[in-house]
C-alpha atoms as a PDB file:
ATOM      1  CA  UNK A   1      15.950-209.065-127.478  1.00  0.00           C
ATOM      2  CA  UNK A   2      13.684-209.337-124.377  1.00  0.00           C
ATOM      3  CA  UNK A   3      15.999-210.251-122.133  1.00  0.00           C
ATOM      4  CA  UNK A   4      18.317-207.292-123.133  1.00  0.00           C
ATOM      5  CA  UNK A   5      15.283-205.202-122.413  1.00  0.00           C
ATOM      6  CA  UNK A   6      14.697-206.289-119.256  1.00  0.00           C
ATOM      7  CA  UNK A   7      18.784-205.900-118.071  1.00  0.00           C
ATOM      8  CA  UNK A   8      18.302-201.774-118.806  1.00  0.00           C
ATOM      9  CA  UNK A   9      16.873-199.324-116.343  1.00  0.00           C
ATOM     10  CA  UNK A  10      14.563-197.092-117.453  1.00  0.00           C
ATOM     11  CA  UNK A  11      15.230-195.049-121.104  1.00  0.00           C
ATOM     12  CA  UNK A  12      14.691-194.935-124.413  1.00  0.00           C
ATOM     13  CA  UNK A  13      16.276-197.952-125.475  1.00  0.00           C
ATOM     14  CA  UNK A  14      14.806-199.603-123.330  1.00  0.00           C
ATOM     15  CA  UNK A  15      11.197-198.915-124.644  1.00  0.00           C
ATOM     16  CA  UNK A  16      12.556-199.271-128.248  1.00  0.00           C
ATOM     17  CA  UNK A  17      13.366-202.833-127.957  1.00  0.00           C
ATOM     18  CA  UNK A  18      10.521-203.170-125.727  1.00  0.00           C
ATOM     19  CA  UNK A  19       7.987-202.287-128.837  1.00  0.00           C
ATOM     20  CA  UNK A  20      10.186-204.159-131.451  1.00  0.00           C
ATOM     21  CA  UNK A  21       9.478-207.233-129.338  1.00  0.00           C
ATOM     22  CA  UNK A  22       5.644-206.656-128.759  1.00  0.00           C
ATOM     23  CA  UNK A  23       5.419-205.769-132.640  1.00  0.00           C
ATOM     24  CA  UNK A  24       7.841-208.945-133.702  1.00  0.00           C
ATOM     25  CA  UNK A  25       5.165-210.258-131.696  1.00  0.00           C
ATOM     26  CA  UNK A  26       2.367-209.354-133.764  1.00  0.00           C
ATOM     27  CA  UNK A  27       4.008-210.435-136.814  1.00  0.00           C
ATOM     28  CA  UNK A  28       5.221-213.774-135.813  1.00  0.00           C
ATOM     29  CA  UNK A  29       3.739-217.624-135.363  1.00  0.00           C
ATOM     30  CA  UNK A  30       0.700-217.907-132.852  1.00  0.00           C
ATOM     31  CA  UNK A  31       1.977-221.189-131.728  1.00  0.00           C
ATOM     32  CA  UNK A  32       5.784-220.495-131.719  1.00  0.00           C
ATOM     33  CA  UNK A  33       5.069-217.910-129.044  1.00  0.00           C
ATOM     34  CA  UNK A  34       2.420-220.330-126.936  1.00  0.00           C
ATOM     35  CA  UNK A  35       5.826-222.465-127.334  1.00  0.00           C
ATOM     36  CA  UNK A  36       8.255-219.661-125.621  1.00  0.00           C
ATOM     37  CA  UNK A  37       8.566-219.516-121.928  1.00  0.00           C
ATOM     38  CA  UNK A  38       8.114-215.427-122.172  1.00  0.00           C
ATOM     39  CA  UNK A  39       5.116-214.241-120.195  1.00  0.00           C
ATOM     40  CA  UNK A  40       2.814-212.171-122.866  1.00  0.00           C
ATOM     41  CA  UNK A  41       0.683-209.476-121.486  1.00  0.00           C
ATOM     42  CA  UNK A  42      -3.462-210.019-122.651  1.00  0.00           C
ATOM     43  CA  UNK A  43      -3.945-206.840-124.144  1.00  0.00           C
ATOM     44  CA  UNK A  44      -0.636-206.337-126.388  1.00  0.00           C
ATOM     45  CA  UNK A  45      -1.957-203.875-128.336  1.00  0.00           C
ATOM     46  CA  UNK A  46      -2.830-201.927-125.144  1.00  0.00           C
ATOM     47  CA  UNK A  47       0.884-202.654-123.639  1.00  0.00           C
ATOM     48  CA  UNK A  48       2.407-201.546-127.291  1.00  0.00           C
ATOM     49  CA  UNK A  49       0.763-198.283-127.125  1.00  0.00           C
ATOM     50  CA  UNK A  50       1.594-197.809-123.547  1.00  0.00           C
ATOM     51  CA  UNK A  51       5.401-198.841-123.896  1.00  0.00           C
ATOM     52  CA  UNK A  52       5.009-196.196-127.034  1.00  0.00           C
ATOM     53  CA  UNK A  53       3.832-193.479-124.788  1.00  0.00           C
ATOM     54  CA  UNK A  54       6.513-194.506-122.256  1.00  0.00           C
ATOM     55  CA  UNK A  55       9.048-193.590-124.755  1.00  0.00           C
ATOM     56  CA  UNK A  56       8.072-190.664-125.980  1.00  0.00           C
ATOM     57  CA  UNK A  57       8.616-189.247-122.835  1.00  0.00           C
ATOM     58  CA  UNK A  58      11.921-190.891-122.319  1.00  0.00           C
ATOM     59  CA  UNK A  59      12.807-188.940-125.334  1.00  0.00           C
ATOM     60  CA  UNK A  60      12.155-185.910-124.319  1.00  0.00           C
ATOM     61  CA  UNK A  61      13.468-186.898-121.106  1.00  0.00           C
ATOM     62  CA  UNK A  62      17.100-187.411-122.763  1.00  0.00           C
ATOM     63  CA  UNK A  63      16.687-184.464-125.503  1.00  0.00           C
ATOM     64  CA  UNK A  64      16.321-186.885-128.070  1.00  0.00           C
ATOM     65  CA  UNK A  65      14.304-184.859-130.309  1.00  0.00           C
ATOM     66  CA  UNK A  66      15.632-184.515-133.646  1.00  0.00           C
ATOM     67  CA  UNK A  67      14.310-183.504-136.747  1.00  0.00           C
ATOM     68  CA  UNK A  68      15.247-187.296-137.912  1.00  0.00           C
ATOM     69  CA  UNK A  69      13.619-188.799-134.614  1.00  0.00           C
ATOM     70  CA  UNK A  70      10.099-186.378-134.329  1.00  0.00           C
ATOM     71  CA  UNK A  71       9.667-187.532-138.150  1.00  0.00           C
ATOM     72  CA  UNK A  72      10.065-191.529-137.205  1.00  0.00           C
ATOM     73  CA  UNK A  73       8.009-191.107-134.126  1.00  0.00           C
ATOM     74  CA  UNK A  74       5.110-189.379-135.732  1.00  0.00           C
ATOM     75  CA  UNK A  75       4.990-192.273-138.660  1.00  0.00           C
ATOM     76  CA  UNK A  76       5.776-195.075-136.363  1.00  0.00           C
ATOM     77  CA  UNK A  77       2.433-193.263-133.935  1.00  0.00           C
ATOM     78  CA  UNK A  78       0.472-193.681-137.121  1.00  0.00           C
ATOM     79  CA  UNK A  79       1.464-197.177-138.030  1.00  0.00           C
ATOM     80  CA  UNK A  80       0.316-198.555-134.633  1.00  0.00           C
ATOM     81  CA  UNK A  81      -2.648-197.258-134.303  1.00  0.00           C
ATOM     82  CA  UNK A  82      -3.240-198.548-137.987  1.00  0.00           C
ATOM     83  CA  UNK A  83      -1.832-201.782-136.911  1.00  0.00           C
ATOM     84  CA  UNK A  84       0.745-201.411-139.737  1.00  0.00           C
ATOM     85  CA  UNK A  85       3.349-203.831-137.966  1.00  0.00           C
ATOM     86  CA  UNK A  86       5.651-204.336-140.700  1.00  0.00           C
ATOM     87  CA  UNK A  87       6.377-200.757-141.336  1.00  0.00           C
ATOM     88  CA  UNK A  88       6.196-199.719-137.788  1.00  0.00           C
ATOM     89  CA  UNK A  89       9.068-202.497-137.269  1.00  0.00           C
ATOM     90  CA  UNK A  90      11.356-200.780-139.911  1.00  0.00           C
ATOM     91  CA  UNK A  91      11.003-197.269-138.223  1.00  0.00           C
ATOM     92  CA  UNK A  92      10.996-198.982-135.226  1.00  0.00           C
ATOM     93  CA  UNK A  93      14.786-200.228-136.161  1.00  0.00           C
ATOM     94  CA  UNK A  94      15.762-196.974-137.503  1.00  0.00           C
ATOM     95  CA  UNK A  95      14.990-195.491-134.083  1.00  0.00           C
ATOM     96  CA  UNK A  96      17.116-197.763-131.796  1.00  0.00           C
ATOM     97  CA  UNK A  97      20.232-197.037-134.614  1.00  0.00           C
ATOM     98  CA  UNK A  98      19.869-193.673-134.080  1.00  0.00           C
ATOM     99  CA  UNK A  99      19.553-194.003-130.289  1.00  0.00           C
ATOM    100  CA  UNK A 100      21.922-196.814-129.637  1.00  0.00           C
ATOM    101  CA  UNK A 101      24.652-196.323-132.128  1.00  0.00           C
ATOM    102  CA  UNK A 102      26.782-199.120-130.183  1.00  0.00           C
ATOM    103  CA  UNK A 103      24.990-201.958-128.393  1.00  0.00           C
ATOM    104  CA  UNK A 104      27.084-203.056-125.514  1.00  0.00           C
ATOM    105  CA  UNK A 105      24.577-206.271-124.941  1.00  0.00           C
ATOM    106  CA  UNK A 106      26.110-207.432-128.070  1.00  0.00           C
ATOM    107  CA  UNK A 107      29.429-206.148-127.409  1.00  0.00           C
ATOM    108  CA  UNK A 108      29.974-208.495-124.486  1.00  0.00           C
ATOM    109  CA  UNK A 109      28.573-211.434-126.168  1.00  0.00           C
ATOM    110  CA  UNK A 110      30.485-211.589-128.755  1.00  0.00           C
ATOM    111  CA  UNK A 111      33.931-210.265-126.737  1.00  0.00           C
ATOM    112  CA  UNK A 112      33.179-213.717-124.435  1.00  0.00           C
ATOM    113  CA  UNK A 113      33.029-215.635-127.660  1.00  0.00           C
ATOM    114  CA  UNK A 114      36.625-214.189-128.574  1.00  0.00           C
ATOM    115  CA  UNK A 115      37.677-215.192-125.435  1.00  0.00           C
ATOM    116  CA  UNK A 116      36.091-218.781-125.678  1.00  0.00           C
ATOM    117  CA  UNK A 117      38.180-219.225-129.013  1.00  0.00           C
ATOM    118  CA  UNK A 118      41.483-217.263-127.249  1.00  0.00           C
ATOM    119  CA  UNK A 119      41.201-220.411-124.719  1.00  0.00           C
ATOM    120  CA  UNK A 120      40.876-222.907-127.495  1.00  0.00           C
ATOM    121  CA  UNK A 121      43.696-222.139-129.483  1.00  0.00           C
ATOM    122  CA  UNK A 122      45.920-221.237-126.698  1.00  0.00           C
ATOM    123  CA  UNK A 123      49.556-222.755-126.727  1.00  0.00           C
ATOM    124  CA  UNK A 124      48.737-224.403-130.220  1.00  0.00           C
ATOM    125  CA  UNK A 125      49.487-223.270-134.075  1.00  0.00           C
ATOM    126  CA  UNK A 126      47.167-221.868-135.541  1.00  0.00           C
ATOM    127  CA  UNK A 127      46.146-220.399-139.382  1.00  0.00           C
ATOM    128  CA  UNK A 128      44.458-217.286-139.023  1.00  0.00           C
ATOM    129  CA  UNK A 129      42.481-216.148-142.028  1.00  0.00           C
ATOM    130  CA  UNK A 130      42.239-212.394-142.152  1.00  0.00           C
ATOM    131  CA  UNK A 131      40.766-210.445-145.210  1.00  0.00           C
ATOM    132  CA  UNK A 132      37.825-207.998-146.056  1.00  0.00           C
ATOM    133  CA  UNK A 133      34.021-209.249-146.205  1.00  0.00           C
ATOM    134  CA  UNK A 134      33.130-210.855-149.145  1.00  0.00           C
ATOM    135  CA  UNK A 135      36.531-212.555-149.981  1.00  0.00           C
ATOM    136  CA  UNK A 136      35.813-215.653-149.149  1.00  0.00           C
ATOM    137  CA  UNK A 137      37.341-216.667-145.976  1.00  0.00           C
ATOM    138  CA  UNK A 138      34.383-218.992-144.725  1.00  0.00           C
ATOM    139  CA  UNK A 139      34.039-220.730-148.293  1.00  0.00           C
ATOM    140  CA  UNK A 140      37.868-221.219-147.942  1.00  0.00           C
ATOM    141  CA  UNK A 141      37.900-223.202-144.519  1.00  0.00           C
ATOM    142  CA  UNK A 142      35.263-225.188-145.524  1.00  0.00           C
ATOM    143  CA  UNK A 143      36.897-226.579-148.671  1.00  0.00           C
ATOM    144  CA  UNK A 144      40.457-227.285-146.849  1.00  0.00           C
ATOM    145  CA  UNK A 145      38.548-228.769-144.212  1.00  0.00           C
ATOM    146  CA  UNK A 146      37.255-231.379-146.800  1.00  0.00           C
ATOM    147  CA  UNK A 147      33.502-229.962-147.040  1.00  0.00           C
ATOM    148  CA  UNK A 148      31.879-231.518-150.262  1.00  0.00           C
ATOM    149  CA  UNK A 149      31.575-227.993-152.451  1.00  0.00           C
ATOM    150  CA  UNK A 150      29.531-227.370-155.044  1.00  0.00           C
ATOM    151  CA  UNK A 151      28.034-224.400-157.164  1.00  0.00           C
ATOM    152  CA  UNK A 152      24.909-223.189-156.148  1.00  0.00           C
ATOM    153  CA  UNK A 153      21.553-220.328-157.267  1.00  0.00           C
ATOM    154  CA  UNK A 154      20.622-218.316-154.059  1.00  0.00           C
ATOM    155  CA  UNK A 155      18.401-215.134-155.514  1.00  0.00           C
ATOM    156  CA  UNK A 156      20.046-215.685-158.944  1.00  0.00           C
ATOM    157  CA  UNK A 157      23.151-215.598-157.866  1.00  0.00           C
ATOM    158  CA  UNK A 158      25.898-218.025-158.358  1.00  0.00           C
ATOM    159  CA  UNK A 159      28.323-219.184-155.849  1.00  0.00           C
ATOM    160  CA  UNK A 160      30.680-222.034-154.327  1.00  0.00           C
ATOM    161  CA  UNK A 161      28.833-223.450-150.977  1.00  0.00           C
ATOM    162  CA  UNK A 162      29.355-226.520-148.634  1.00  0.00           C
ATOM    163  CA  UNK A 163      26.793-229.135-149.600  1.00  0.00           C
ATOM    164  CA  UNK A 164      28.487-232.201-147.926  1.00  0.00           C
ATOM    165  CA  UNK A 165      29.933-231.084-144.257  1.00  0.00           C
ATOM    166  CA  UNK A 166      32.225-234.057-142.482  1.00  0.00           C
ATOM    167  CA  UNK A 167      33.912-231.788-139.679  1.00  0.00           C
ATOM    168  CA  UNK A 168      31.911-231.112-136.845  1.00  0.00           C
ATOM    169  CA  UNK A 169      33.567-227.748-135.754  1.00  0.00           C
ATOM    170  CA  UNK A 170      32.736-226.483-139.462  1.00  0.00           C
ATOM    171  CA  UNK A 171      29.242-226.816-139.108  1.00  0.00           C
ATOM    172  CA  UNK A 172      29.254-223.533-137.345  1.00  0.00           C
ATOM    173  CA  UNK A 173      30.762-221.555-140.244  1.00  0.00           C
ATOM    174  CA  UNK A 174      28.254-220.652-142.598  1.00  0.00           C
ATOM    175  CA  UNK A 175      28.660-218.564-146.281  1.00  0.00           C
ATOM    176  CA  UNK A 176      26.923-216.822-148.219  1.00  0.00           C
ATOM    177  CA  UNK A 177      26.704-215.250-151.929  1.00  0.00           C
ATOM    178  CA  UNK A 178      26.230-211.969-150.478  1.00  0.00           C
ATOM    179  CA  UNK A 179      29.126-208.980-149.757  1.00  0.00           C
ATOM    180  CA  UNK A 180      27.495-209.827-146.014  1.00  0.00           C
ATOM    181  CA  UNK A 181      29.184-211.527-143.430  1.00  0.00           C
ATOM    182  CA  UNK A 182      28.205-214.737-141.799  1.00  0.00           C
ATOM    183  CA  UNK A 183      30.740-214.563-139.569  1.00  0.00           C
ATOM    184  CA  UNK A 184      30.566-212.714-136.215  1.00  0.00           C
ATOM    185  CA  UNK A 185      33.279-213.901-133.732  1.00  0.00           C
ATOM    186  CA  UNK A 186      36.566-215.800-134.188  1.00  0.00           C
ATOM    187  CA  UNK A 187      35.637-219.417-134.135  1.00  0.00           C
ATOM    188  CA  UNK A 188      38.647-222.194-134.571  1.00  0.00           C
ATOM    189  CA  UNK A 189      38.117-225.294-136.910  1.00  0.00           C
ATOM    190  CA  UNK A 190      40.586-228.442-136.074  1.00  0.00           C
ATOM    191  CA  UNK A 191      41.765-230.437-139.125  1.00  0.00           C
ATOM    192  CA  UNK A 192      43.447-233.621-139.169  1.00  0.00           C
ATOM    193  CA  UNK A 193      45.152-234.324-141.983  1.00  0.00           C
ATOM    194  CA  UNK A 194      43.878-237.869-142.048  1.00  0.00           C
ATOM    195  CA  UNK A 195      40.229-236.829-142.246  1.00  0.00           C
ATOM    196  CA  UNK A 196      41.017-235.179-145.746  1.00  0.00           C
ATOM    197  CA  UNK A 197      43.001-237.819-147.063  1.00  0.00           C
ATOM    198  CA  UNK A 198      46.778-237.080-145.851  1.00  0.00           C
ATOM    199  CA  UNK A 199      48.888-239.718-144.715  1.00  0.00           C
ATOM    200  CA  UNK A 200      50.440-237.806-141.571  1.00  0.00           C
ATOM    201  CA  UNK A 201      48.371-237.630-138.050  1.00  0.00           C
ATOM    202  CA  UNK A 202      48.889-234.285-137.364  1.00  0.00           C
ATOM    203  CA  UNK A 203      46.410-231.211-137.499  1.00  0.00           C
ATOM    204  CA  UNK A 204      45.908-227.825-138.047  1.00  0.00           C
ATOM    205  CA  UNK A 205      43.809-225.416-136.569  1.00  0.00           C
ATOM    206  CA  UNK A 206      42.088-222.876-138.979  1.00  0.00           C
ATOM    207  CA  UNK A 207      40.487-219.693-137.987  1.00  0.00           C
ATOM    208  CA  UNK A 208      37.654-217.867-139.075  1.00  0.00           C
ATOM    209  CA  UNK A 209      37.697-214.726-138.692  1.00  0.00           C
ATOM    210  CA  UNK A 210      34.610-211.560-139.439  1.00  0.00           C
ATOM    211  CA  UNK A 211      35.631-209.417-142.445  1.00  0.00           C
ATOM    212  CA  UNK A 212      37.903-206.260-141.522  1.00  0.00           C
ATOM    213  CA  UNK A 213      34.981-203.226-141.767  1.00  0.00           C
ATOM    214  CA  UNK A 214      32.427-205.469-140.927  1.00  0.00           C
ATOM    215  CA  UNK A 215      28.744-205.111-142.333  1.00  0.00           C
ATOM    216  CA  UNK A 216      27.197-206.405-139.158  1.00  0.00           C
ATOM    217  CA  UNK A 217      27.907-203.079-137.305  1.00  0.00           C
ATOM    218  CA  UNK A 218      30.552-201.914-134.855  1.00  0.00           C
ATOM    219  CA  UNK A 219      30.420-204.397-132.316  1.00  0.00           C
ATOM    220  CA  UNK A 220      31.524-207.255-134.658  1.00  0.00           C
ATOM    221  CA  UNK A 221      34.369-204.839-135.608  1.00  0.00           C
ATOM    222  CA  UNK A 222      35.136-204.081-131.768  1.00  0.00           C
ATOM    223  CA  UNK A 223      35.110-207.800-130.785  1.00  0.00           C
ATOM    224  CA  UNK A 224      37.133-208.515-133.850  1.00  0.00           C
ATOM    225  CA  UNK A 225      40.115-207.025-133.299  1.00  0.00           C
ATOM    226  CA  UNK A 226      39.849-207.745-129.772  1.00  0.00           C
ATOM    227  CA  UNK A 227      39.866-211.241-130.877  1.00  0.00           C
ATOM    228  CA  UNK A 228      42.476-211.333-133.048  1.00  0.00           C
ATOM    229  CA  UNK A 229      44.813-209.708-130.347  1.00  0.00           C
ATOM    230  CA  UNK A 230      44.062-212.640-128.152  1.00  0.00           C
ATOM    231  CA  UNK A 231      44.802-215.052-131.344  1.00  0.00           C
ATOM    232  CA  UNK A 232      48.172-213.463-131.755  1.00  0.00           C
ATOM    233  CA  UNK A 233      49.226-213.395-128.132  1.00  0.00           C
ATOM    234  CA  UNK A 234      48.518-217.186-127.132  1.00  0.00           C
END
């Protein structure tokens, strides 16, 4: 988040994630932030309101003011100077949706992900699992690739989840209960047959893939279908 910040000239994104830092700040573990290597100014409650200021200018700068953006900015002014952090984080959030529909940052991570994967699999077979979020596409690749499964309570919920994982490459694919996904890029899993009992020594390469409408926002649906261009092609 900070170092996004820091990449943008001056606007109101910028200040946004600016004061979502400094508040995440507030909220989190004194001595996992004497642990970071980020430089914290002395007075952060002095630099929150002053970022604050910053982009309430900025807004009016851009013609940002909306009836939906004057309302968030006149809670979010009372919630820091209450010291509210919690709530002011939610608005907070709401704001940088509304001002950022698409965050490129993102974008580019995840599109040089796709193309880490596109390089992986290139030349070789490969499985590609495509279906909508929810169906179970992670869950799947971790039972072919012999994962120990078993059912498990999250929030009350029941579900199947990896308790024993022997492949390396599926540590990286998680799952979860929820119509949420866990997955964010294309990311290849290698199977040898032998490793899951077959006689042959041949392998497979399975792919995980994010859900088709993704919950995780646009960029995981951009990067997505960027990604599974590339699969197809090599």
């Amino acid at each position: 988040m900070w170092n996004d910040s820091s990449q943008l000239p001056s606007c109101s994104e910028k200040y946004i994630i600016s004061l979502l830092f400094y508040v995440s700040v507030k909220l989190a573990d004194k001595e996992k932030i004497l642990r970071s290597n980020v430089k914290m100014p002395n007075e952060i409650e002095e630099k929150i309101m002053k970022e604050f200021d910053n982009l309430k200018e900025r807004l009016k700068t851009e013609e940002l003011q909306s009836g939906f953006v004057e309302n968030i900015i006149e809670r979010c002014s009372v919630y820091l100077k209450d010291k509210s952090w919690n709530n002011a984080l939610i608005d907070l959030r709401k704001l940088l949706k509304e001002v950022r529909p698409l965050d490129t940052q993102e974008l580019i991570r995840l599109v040089a992900k796709a193309n880490d994967a596109a390089k992986l699999i290139k030349g070789k077979e490969i499985i590609l699992l495509l279906a909508g979020t929810g169906a179970g596409k992670s869950t799947t690749i971790h039972f072919l690739g012999g994962s120990t499964m078993a059912e498990t309570i999250v929030q009350r919920m029941y579900y199947i989840a990896p308790i024993t994982i022997k492949n390396p490459d599926l540590q990286k694919i998680t799952t979860t209960p929820f119509v949420k996904s866990g997955t964010r890029y294309i990311s290849p899993v290698t199977i040898n047959f032998k490793d899951i009992g077959g006689s042959s020594s041949d392998s497979v390469i399975l792919c995980n893939t994010p859900g088709f409408e993704d919950t995780s926002g646009p960029e995981v649906d951009i990067a997505n279908g960027i990604g599974i261009v590339k699969a197809i092609r090599t």
